[in-house]
Each structure stands twice: as structure tokens, then as C-alpha cells.
C-alpha atoms as a PDB file:
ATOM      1  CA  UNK A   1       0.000   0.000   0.000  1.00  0.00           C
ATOM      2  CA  UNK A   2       0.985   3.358  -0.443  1.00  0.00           C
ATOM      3  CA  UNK A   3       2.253   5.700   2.346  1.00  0.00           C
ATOM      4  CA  UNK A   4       0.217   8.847   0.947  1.00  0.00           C
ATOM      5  CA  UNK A   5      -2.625   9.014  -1.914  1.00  0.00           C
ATOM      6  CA  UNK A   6      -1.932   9.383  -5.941  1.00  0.00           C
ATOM      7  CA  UNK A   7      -5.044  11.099  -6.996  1.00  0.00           C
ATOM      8  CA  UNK A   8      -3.657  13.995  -7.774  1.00  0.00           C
ATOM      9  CA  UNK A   9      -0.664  12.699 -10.037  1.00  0.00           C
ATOM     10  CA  UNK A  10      -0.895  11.458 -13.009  1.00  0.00           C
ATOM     11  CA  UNK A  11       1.225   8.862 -14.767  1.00  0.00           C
ATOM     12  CA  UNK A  12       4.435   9.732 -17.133  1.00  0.00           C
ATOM     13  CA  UNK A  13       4.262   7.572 -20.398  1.00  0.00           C
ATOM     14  CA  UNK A  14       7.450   5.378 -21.783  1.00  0.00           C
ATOM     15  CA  UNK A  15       6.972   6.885 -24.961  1.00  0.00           C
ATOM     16  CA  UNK A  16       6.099  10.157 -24.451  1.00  0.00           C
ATOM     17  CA  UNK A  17       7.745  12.173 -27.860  1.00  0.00           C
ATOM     18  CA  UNK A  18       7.077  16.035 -26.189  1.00  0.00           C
ATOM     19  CA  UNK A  19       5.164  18.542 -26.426  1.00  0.00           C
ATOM     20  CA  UNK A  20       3.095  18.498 -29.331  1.00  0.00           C
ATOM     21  CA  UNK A  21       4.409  15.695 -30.965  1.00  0.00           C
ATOM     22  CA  UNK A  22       1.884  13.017 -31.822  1.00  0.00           C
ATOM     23  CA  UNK A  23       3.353   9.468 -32.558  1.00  0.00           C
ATOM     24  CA  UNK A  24       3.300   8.413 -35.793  1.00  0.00           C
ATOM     25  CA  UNK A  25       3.864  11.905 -37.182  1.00  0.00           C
ATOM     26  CA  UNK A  26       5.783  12.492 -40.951  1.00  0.00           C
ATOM     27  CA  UNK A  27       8.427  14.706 -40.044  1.00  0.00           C
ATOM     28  CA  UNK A  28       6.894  16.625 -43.645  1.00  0.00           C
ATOM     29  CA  UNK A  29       3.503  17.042 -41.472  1.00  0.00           C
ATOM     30  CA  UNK A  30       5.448  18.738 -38.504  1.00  0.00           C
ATOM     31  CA  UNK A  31       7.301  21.287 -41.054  1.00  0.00           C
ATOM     32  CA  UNK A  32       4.086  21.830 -42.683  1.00  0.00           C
ATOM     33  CA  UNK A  33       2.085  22.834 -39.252  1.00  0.00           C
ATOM     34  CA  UNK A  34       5.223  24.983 -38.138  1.00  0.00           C
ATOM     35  CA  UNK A  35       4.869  26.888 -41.331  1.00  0.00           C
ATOM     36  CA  UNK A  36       8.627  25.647 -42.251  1.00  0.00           C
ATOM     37  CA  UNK A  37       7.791  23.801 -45.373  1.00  0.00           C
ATOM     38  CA  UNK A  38       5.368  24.601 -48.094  1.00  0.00           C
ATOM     39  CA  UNK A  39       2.835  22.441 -50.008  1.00  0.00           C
ATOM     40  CA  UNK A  40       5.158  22.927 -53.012  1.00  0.00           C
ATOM     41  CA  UNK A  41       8.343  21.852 -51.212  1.00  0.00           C
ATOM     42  CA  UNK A  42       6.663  19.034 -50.034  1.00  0.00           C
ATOM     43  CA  UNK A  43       5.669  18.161 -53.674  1.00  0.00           C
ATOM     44  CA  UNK A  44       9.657  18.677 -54.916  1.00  0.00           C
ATOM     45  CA  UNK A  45      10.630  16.089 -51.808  1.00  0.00           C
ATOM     46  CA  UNK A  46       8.090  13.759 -52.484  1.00  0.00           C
ATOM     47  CA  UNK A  47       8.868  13.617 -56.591  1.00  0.00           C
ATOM     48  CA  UNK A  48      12.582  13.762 -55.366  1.00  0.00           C
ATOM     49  CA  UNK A  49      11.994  10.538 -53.385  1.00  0.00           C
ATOM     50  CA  UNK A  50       9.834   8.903 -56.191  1.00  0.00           C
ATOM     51  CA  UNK A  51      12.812   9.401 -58.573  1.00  0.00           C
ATOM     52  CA  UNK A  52      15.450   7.979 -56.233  1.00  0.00           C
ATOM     53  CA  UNK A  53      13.875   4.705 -55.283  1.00  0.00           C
ATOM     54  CA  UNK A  54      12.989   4.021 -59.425  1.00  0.00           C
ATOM     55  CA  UNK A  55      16.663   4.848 -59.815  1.00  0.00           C
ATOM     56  CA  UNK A  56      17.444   2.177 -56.741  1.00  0.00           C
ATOM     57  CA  UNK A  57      15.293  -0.481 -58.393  1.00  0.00           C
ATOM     58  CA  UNK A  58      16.668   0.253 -61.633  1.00  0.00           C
ATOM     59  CA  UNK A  59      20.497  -0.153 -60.394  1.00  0.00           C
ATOM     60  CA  UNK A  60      19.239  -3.100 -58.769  1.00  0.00           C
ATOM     61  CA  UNK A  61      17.535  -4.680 -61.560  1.00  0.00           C
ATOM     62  CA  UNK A  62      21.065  -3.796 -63.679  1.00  0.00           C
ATOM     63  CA  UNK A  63      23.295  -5.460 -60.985  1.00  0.00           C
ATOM     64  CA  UNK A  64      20.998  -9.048 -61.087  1.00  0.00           C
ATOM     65  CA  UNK A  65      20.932  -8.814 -64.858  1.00  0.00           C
ATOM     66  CA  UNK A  66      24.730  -8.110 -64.535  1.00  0.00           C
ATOM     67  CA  UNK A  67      25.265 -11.370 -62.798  1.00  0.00           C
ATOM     68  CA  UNK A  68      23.271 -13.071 -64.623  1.00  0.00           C
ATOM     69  CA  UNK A  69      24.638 -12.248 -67.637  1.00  0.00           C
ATOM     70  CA  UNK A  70      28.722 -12.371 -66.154  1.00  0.00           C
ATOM     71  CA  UNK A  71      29.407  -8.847 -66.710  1.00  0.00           C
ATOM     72  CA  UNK A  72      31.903  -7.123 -64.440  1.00  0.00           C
ATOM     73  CA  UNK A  73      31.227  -4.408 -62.817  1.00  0.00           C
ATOM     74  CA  UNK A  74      33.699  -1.644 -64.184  1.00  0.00           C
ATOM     75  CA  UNK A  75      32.224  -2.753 -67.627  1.00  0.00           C
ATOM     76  CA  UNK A  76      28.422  -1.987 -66.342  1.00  0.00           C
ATOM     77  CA  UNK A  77      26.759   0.859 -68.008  1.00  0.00           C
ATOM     78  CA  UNK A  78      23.978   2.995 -67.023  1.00  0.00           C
ATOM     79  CA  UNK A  79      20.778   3.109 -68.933  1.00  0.00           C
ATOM     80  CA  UNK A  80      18.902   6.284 -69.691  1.00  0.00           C
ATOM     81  CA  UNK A  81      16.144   4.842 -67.488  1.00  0.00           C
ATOM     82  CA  UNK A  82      19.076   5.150 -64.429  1.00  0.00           C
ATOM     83  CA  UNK A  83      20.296   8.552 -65.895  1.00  0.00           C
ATOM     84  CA  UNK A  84      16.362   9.821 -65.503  1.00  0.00           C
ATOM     85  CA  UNK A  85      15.709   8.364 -62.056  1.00  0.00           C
ATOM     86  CA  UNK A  86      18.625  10.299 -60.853  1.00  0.00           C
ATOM     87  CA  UNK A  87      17.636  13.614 -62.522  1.00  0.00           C
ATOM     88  CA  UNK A  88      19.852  13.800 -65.079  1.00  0.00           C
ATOM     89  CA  UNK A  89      18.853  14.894 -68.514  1.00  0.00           C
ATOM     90  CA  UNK A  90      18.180  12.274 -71.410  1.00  0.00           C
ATOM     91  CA  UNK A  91      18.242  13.041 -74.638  1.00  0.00           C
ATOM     92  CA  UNK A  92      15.516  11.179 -76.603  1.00  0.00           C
ATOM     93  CA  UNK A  93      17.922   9.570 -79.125  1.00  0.00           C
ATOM     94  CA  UNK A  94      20.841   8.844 -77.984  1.00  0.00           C
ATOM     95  CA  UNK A  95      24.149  10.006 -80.373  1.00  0.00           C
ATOM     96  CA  UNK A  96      25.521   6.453 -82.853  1.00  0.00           C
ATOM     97  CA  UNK A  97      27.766   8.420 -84.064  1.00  0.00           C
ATOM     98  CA  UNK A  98      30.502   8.437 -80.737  1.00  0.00           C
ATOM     99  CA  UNK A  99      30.966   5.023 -81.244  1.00  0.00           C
ATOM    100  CA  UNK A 100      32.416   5.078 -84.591  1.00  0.00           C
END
């Protein structure tokens, strides 16, 4: 039993995050509410994020074909498909003429 009554205090949570902070929370959502980030940086992140993980599974996709096939990997080349997913430029035809 306890030596003096707990009515008046009230119980501190394990996973208490602070003030304010809900769990579960995008980090994007917090920004947004502080008036740090705007809708349309929000929009570049998220389209910057959608072009890295097609690049990702791209590479990836290159590196079991590249197995596959026995190719080493200094000799590995990047498609335009790679070059696009990492924001580079890509020309719509590529140039035949550099390799003559």
C-alpha cells in the first residue's frame, strides 16, 4: 500500500515524444504545421523521393541482370532509365555516331 494518496498525479508515459508531438507523425507534417515547409516543397521532396527509389530499383535490376549475364562491374553501363531516375537529362535519341 501506499504511504500517501496518488489522486492527484498522473502517470508519465514510456513513450512520451514532447510537447506536441503526436506518434506516428511524418516529419513533412510537422514542417508543414510549423509553417517551415510549403505544399510545393513538399511536392519537390516527395517527386525527389519517387525518382530515387525508381533509380534504386533500376540499379538493382542492372546489378541481377549483370550477374546473370557475367558482366563485371567496371564494364556496367547505365541506362537512360538510371540517368532519368537520378535527374539527369536524357536526350531522346541517344548520339551512334561516338561510337564510330
Amino acid at each position: 500500500m501506499l504511504a500517501k494518496p496518488t489522486e492527484n498525479v498522473l502517470p508519465i508515459e514510456a513513450t512520451s515524444r514532447g510537447p506536441g508531438i503526436a506518434a506516428g507523425r511524418h516529419i513533412g507534417a510537422i514542417l508543414m504545421d510549423d509553417g517551415k515547409l510549403t505544399v510545393t516543397d513538399a511536392e519537390q521532396v516527395l517527386k525527389r523521393q519517387r525518382e530515387l527509389r525508381k533509380a534504386e530499383k533500376a540499379a538493382a535490376k542492372r546489378e541481377k541482370r549483370a550477374m546473370r549475364e557475367g558482366v563485371p562491374e567496371d564494364q556496367s553501363v547505365a541506362t537512360n532509365e538510371d540517368l532519368a531516375g537520378y535527374g539527369f537529362p536524357v536526350d531522346a535519341e541517344p548520339d551512334r555516331d561516338q561510337d564510330r
